[in-house]
Protein backbone atom coordinates (compact mmCIF):
# COMPACT_ATOMS: atom_id res chain seq x y z
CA UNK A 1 -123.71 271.34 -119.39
CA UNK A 2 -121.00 273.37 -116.86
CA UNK A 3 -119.00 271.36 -115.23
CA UNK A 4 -118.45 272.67 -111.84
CA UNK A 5 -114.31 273.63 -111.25
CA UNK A 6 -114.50 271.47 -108.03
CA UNK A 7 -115.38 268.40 -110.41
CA UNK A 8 -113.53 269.00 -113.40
CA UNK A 9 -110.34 267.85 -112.16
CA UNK A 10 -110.71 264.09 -111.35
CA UNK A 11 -114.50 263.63 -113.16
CA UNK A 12 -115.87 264.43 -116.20
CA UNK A 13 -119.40 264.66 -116.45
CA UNK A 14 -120.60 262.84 -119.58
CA UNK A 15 -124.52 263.36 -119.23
CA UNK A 16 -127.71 263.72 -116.85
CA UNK A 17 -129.14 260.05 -117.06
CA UNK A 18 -132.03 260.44 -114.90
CA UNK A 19 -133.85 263.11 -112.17
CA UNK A 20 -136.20 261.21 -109.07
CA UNK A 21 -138.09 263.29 -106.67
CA UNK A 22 -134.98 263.91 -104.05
CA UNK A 23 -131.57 264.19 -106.91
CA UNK A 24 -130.54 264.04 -110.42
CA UNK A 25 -128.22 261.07 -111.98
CA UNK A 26 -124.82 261.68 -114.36
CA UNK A 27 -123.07 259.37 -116.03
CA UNK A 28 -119.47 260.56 -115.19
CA UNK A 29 -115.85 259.17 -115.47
CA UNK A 30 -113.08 259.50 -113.24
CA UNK A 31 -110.23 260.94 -115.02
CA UNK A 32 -106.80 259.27 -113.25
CA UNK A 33 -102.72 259.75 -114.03
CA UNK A 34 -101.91 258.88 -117.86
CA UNK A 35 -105.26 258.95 -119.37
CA UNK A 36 -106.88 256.08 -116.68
CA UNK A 37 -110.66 256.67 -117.25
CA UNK A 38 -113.30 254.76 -115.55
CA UNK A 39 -117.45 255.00 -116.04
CA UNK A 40 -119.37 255.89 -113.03
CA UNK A 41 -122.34 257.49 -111.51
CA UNK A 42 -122.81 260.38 -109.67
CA UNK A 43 -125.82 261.50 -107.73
CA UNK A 44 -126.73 264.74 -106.34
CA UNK A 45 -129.43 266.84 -104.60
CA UNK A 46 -131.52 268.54 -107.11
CA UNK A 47 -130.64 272.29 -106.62
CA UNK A 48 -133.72 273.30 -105.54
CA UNK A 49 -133.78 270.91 -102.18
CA UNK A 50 -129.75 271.34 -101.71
CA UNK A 51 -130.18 274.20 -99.21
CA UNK A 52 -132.81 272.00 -97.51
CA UNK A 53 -131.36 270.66 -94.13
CA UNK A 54 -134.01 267.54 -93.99
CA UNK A 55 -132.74 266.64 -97.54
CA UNK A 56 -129.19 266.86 -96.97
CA UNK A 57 -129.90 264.73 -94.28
CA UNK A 58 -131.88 261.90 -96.16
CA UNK A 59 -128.84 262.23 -98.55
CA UNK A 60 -126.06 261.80 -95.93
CA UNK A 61 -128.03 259.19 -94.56
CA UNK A 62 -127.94 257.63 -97.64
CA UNK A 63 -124.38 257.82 -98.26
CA UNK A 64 -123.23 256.02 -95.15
CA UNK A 65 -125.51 253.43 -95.25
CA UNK A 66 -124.26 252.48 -98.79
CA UNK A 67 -120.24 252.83 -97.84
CA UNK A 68 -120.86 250.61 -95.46
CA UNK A 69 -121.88 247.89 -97.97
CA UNK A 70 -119.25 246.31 -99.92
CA UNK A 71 -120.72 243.46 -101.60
CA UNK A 72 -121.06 241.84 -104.84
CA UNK A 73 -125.02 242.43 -105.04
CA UNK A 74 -125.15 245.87 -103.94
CA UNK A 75 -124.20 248.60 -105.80
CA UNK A 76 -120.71 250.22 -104.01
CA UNK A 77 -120.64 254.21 -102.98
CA UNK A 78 -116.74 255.13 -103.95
CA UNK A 79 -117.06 258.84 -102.89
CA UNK A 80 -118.57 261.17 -101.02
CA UNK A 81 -118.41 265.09 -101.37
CA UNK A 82 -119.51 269.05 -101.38
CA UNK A 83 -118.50 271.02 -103.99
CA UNK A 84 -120.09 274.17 -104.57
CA UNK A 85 -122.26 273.47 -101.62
CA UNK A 86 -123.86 270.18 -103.50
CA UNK A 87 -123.34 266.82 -101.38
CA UNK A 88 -122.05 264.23 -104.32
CA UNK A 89 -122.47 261.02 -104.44
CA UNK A 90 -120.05 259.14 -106.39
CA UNK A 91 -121.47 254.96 -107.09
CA UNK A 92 -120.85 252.59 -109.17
CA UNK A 93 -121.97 251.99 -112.96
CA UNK A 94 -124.02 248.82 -113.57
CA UNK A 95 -123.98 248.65 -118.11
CA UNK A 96 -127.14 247.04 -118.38
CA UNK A 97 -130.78 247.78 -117.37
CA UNK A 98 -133.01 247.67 -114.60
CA UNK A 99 -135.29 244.53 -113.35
CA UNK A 100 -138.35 246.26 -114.47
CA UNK A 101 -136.86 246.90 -117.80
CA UNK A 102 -136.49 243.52 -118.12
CA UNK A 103 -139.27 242.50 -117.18
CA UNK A 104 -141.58 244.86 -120.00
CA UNK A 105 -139.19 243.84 -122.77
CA UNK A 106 -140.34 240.24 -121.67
CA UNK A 107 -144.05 241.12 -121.50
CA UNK A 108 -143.69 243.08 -125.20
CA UNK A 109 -142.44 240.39 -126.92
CA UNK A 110 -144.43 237.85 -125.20
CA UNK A 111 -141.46 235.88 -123.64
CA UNK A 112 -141.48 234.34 -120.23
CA UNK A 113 -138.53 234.51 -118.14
CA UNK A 114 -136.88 231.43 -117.80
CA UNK A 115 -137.49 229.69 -114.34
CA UNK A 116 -133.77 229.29 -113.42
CA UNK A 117 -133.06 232.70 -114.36
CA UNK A 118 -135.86 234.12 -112.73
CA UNK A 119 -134.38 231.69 -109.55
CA UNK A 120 -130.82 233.23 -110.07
CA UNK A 121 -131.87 236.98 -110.11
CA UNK A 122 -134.15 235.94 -106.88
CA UNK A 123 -131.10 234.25 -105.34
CA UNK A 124 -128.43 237.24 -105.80
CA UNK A 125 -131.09 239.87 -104.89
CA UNK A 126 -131.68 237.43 -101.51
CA UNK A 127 -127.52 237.42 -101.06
CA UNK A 128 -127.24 241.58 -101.41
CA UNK A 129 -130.03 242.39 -99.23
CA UNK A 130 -128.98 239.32 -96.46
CA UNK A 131 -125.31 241.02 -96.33
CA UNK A 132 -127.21 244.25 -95.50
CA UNK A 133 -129.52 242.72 -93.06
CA UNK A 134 -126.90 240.98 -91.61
CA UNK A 135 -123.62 243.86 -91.57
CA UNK A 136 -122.37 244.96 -87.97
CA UNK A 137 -120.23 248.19 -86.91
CA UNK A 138 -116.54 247.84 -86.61
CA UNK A 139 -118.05 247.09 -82.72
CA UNK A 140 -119.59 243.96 -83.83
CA UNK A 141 -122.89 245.61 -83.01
CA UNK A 142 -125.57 245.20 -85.84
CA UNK A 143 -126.48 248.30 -88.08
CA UNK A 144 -129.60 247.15 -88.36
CA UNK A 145 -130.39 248.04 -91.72
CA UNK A 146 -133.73 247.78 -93.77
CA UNK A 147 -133.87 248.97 -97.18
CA UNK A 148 -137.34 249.95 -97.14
CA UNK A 149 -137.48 249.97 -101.25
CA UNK A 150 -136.82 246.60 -102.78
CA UNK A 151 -138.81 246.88 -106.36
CA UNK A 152 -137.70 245.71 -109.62
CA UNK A 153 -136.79 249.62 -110.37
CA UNK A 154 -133.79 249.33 -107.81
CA UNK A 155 -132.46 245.67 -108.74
CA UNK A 156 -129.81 246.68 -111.41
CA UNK A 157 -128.66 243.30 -114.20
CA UNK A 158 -125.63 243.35 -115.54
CA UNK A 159 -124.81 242.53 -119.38
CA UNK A 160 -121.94 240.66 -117.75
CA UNK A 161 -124.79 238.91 -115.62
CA UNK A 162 -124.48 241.09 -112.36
CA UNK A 163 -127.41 241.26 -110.15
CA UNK A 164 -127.11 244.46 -107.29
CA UNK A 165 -129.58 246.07 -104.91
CA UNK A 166 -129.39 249.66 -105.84
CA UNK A 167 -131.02 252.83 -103.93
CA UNK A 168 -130.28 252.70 -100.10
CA UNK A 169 -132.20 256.87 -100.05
CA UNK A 170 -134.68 255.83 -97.76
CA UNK A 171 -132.88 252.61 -95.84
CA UNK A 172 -132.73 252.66 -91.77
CA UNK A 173 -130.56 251.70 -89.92
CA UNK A 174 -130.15 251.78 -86.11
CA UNK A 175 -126.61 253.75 -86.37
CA UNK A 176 -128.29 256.82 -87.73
CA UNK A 177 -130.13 259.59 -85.67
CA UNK A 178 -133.62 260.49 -86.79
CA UNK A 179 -134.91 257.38 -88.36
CA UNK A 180 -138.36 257.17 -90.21
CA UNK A 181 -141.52 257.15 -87.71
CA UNK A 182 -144.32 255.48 -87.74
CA UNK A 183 -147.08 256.82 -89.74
CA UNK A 184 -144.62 257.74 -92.23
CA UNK A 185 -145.01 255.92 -95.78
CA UNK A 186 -141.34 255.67 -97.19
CA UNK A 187 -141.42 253.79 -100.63
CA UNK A 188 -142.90 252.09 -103.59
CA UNK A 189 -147.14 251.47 -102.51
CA UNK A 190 -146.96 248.30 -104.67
CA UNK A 191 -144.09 246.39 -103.11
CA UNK A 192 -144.83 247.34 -99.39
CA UNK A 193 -145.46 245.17 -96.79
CA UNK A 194 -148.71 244.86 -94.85
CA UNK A 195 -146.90 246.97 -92.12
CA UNK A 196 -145.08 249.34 -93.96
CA UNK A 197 -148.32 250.24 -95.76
CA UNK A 198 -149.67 250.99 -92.57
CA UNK A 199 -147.36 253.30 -91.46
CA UNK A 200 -145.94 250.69 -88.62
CA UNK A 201 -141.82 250.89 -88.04
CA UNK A 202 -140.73 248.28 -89.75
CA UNK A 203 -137.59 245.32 -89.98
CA UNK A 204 -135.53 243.06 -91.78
CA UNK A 205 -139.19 241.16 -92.51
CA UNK A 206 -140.34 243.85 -94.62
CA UNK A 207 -137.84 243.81 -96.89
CA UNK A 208 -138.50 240.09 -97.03
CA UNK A 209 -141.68 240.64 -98.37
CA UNK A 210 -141.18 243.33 -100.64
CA UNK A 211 -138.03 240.49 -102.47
CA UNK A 212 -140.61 237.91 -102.26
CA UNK A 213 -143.25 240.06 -104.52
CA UNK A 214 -140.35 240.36 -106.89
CA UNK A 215 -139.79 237.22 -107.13
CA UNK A 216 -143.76 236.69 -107.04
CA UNK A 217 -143.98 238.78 -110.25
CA UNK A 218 -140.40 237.01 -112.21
CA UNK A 219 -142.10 233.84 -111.79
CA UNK A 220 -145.28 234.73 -112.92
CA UNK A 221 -145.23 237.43 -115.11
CA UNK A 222 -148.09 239.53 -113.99
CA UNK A 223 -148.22 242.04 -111.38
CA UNK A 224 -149.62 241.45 -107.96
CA UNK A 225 -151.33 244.37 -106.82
CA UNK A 226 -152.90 246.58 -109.60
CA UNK A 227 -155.49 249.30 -108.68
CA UNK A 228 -157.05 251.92 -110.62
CA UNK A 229 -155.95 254.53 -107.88
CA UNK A 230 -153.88 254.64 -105.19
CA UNK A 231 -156.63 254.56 -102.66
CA UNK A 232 -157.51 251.45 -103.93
CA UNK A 233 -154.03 250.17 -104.13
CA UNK A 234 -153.03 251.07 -101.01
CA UNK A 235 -156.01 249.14 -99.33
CA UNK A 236 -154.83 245.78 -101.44
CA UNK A 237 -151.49 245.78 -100.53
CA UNK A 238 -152.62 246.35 -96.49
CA UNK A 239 -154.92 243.32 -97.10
CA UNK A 240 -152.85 240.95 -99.43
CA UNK A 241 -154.74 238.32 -101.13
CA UNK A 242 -152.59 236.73 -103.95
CA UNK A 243 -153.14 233.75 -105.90
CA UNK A 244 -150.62 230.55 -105.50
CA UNK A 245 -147.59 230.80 -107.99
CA UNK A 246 -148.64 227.04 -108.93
CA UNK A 247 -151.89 228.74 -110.39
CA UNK A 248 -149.88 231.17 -112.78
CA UNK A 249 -147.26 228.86 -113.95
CA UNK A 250 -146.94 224.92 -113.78
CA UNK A 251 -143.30 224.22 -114.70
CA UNK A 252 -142.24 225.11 -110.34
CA UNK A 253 -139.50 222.72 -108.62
CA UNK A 254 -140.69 220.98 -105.35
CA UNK A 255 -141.03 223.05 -102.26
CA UNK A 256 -141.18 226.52 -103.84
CA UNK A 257 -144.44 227.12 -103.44
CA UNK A 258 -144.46 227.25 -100.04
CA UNK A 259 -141.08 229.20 -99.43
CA UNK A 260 -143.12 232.14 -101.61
CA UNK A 261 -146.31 231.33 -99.48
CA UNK A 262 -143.90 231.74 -96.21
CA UNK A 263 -142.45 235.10 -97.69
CA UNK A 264 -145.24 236.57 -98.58
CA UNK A 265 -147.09 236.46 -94.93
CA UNK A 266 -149.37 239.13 -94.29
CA UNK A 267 -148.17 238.56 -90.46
CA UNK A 268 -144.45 239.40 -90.46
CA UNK A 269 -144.23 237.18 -87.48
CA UNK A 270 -145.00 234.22 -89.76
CA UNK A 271 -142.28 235.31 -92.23
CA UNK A 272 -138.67 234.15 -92.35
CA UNK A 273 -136.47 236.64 -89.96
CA UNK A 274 -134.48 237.96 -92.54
CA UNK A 275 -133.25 237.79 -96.55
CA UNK A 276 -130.52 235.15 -95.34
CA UNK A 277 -133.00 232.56 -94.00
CA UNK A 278 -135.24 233.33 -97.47
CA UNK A 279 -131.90 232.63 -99.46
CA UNK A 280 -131.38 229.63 -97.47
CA UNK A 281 -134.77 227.91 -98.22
CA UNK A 282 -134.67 229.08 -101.54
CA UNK A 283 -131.62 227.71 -102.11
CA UNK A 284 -132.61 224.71 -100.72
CA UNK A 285 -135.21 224.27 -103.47
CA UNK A 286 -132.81 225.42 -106.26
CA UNK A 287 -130.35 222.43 -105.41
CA UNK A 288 -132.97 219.64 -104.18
CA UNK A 289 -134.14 220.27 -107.89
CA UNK A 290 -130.62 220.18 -109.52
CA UNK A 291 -131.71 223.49 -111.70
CA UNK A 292 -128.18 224.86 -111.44
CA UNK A 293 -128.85 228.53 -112.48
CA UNK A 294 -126.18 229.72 -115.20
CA UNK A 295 -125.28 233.38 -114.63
CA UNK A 296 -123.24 233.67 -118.05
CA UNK A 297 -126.60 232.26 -120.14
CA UNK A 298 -128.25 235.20 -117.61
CA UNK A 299 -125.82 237.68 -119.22
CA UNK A 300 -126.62 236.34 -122.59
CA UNK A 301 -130.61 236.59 -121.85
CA UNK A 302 -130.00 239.58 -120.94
CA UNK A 303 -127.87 241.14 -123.89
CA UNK A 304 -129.91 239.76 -125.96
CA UNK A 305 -133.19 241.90 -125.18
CA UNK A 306 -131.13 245.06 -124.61
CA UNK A 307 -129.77 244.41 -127.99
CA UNK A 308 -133.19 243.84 -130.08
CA UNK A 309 -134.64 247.03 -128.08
CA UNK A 310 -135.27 250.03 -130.50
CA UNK A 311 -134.84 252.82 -129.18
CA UNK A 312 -137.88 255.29 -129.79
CA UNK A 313 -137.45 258.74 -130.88
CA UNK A 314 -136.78 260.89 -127.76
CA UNK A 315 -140.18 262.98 -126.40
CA UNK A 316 -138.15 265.43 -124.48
CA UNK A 317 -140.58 264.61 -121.19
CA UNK A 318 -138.60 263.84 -118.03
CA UNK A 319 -138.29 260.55 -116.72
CA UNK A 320 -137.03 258.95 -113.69
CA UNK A 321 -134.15 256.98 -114.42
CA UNK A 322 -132.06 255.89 -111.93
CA UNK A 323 -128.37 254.62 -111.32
CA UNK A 324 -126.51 252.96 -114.15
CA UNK A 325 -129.62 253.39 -116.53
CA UNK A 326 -128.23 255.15 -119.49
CA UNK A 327 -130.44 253.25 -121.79
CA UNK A 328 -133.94 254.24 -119.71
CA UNK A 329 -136.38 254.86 -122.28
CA UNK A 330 -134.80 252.71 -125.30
CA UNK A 331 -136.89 250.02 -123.62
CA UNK A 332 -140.43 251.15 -123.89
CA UNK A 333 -142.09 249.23 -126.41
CA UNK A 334 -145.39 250.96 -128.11
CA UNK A 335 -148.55 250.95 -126.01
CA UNK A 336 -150.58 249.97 -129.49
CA UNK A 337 -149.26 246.65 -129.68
CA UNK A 338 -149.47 245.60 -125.79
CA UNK A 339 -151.36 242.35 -125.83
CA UNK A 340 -153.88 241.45 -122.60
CA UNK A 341 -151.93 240.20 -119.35
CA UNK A 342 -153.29 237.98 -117.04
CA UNK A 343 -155.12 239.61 -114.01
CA UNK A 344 -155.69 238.65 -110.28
CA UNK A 345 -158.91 236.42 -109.44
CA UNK A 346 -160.98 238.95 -107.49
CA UNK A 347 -163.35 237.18 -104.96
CA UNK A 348 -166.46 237.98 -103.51
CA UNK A 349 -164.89 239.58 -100.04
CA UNK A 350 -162.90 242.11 -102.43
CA UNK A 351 -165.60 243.22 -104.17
CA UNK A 352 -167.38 243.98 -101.04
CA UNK A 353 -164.35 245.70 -100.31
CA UNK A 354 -164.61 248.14 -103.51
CA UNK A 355 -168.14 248.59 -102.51
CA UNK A 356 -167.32 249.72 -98.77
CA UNK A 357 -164.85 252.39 -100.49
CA UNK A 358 -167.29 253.43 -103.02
CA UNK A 359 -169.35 254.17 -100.08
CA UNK A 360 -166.88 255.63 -97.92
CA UNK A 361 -165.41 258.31 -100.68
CA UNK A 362 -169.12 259.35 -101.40
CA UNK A 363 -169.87 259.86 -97.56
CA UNK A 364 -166.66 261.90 -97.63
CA UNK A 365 -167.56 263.68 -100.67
CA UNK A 366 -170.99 264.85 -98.94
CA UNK A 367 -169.16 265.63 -95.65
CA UNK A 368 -166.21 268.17 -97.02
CA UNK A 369 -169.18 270.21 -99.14
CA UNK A 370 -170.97 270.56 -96.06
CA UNK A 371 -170.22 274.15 -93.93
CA UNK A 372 -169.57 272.44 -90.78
CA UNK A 373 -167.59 269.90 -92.09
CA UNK A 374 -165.37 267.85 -89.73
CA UNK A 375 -161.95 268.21 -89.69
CA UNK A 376 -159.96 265.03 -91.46
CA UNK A 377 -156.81 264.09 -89.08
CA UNK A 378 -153.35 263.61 -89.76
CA UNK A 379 -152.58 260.31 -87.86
CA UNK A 380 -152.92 256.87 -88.68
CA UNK A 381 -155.00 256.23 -85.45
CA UNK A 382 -158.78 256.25 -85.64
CA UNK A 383 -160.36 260.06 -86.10
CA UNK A 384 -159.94 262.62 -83.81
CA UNK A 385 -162.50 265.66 -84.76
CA UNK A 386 -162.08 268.92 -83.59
CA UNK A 387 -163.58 272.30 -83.98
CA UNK A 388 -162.86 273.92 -87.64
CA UNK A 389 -161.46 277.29 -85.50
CA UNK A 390 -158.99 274.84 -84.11
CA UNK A 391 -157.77 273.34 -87.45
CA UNK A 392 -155.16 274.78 -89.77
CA UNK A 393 -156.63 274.36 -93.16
CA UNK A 394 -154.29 272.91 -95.70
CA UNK A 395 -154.51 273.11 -99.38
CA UNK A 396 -152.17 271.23 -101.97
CA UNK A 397 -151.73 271.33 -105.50
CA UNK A 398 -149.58 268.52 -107.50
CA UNK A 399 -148.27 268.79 -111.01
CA UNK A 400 -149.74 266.74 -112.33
CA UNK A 401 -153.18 266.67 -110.22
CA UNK A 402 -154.81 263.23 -109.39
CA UNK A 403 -152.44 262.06 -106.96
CA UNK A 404 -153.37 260.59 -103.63
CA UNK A 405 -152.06 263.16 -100.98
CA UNK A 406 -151.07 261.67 -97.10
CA UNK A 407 -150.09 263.93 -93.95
CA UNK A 408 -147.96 262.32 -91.57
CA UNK A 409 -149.21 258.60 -93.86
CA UNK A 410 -152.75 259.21 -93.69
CA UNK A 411 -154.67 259.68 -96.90
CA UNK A 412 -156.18 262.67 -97.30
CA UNK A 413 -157.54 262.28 -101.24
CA UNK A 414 -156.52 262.72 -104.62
CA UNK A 415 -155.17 266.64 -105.90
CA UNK A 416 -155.75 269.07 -106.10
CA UNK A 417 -156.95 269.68 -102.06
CA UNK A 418 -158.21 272.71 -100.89
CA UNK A 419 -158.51 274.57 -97.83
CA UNK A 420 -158.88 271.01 -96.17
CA UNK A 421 -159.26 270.88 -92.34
CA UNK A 422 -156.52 269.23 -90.65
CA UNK A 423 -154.97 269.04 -87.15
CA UNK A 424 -151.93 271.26 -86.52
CA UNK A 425 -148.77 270.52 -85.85
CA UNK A 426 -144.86 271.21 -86.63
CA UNK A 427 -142.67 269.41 -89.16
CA UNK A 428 -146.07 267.65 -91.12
CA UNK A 429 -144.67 265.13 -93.63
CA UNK A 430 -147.41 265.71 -96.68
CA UNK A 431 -146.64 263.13 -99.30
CA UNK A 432 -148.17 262.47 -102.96
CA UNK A 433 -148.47 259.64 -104.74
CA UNK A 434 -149.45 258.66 -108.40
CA UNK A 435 -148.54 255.78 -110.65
CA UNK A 436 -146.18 256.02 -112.97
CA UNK A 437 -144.63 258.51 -110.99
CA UNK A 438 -141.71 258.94 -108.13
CA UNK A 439 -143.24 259.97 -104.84
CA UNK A 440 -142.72 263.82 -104.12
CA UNK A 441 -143.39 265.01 -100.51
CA UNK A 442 -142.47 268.36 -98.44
CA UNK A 443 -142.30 268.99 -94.58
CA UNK A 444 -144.30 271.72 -93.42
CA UNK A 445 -145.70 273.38 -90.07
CA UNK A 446 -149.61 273.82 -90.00
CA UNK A 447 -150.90 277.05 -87.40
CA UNK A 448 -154.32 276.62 -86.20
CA UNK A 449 -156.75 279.31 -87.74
CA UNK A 450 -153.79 279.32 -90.81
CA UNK A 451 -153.75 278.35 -94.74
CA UNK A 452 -151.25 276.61 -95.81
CA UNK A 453 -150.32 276.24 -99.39
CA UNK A 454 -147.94 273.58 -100.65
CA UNK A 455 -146.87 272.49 -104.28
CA UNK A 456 -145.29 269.16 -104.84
CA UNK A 457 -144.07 268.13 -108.72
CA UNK A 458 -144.13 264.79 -108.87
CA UNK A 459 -141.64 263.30 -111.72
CA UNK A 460 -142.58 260.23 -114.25
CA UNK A 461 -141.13 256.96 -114.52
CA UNK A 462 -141.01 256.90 -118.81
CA UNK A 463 -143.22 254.87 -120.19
CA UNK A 464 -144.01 251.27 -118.97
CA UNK A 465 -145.83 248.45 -120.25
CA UNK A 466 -145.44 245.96 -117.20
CA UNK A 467 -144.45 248.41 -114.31
């Protein structure tokens, strides 16, 4: 790898340790006065979005949002620059591995997280994001910040027994011009709330929900929402029907069933205001039950798996690995030797559900072969059909295909899409979506009368047994 002049005096770039859909990961160390050396991360738009003024301004957005966090549980931004042209981000380096991670090295070898642990990860995940919920301007006035993107992905652990909220790239907050508008589907489908699957602005009580799924899933082990496509998915986590923790695991302290039940409200209204009033009932729980989390047996849990992890041979396929995980991949057990996991009760309304889509994707089917085929709309809001001559026809190909395509956050259909009928209009937000994959998306204007072509790569995750 060159390393760029501008860099090589004060870091050295060790290695790429992961790519997403927006900028690429190195592990990096600052080189100081008589040999001081220190590991850290640096991020960076991927060179062929760094000319890209929208990017650049997700990225800067990004930047300020995390140097204004200085906590324990969130991972701290030291530097900010351009060299050559590329906005930097310099963060720092969490030795360890990723919640998900974790989680699949507990699954492969058939090993439930212990309960306190599982309590103490919830707990400092609850304190990071409740300092970010909760930070205010050198004014006093509050920033107003949402994360948008709590998954188990972007909760780093420590081997020294850290816990930190990683991955502010799509976060809001009221001090920055141009934030996310409705209709607009920022984040992981899976660990969305009700809301924020909708395309609705969102708050502090989305993030709420999204930290009470992962703690939903530590507890029990399984995953909440699981859908063949995204489609499916996407209609399960707008509709949220998940079974009582108590059901999945029997070994639960007093009172935390109903702190989850609380969290996990499909009506934000009926959630608690923000991560500090979660962390307070949790809390509450934790010490009414005298379980006294240990973080140094958490560091030992968690050297432990990283340690008996063999590393497979490398494919050479990229993978999305993000900060501080130079290890991603080492942690992929086989898929030959994955035993069964235990699966969501479906009831009777859900399966009238699947039925209704069934129905709805073959009427669609039928409708886009015919000649005079309406034209699909790219709002959230009920239809609005219009005459094909008005429509600018949009066609989209993803690498690879099969991924659920939105405009604007409403789905279109699964890739490749062509010559589709949509409504014009300036500055359309066309995402895609597939599992196992980082969202892609590109902004583009749409002429009536006009074809539009439009190529997203979407980027695996490597190989995952739980996530």
């Amino acid at each position: 790898m060159t390393i760029q002049p501008a860099l090589g005096d004060k870091y050295r770039i060790d290695r790429r340790i992961g790519v997403g859909g927006m900028a690429e990961v190195f592990l990096a160390t600052i080189l100081g006065a008589e040999g001081f050396e220190r590991r850290v991360v640096l991020k960076r738009i991927l060179p062929q979005f760094s000319g890209d003024p929208k990017f650049q301004s997700y990225f800067i957005g990004e930047a300020k949002t995390a140097a204004a966090l200085d906590h324990e549980n969130v991972v701290r931004v030291f530097d900010f620059f351009c060299a050559d042209s590329e906005l930097t981000l310099v963060m720092e380096y969490v030795d360890g591995c990723d919640l998900a991670q974790l989680m699949n090295l507990c699954f492969s070898a058939d090993r439930r997280i212990p309960l306190p642990m599982a309590l103490l990860i919830g707990r400092k995940l609850l304190r990071g994001l409740a300092y970010a919920h909760a930070r205010a301007g050198e004014d006093g006035t509050p920033l107003g910040i949402v994360h948008r993107d709590i998954t188990p992905r972007n909760v780093l652990l420590g081997r020294g027994g850290e816990v930190k909220v990683t991955d502010f790239g799509i976060a809001r907050s009221k001090s920055l011009r141009g934030a996310t508008q409705a209709g607009a589907l920022r984040g992981k489908i899976s660990y969305m709330s009700p809301e924020q699957a909708h395309g609705d602005l969102v708050d502090a009580r989305s993030d709420v929900y999204s930290a009470a799924l992962v703690i939903w899933e530590l507890i029990c082990g399984v995953r909440a929402f699981d859908a063949p496509d995204e489609i499916q998915l996407l209609e399960l986590v707008r509709r949220p029907e998940l079974p009582a923790v108590g059901s999945l695991r029997d070994d639960l302290p007093p009172g935390l069933e109903p702190v989850l039940e609380r969290a996990l409200a499909a009506l934000r209204q009926e959630r608690y205001a923000d991560a500090g009033a979660f962390e307070r009932a949790l809390n509450k729980v934790i010490n009414n039950a005298g379980l006294q989390p240990d973080e140094q047996r958490l560091a030992q849990f968690v050297c432990e798996l990283l340690d008996e992890a063999t590393p497979p041979p490398l494919s050479g396929r990229r993978t999305a690995t993000l900060i501080g995980r130079e290890i991603s991949g080492a942690l992929t057990p086989p898929r030959s030797k994955r035993p069964r996991r235990l699966t969501r009760p479906r009831s009777t309304a859900r399966t009238a559900i699947a039925l209704a889509l069934v129905a709805l994707i073959a009427t669609l089917c039928y409708s886009l072969l015919r000649p005079d085929r309406p034209v699909a709309t790219a709002t959230v809001a009920a239809p609005q059909w219009i005459e094909r001559a008005q429509a600018a026809l949009l066609s989209v190909q993803t690498d690879p295909a099969g991924a659920l395509v939105l405009i604007n956050g409403a789905p279109l259909g699964l890739s490749p899409i062509d010559a589709l009928p949509v409504l014009p209009g300036k500055s359309m937000m066309i995402e895609a979506l597939k599992p196992g994959h980082l969202p892609g998306s590109r902004r583009a204007n749409l002429v009536a009368g006009k074809n539009r072509s439009i190529t997203i790569d979407l980027c695996a995750y490597g190989d995952s047994r739980f996530y």
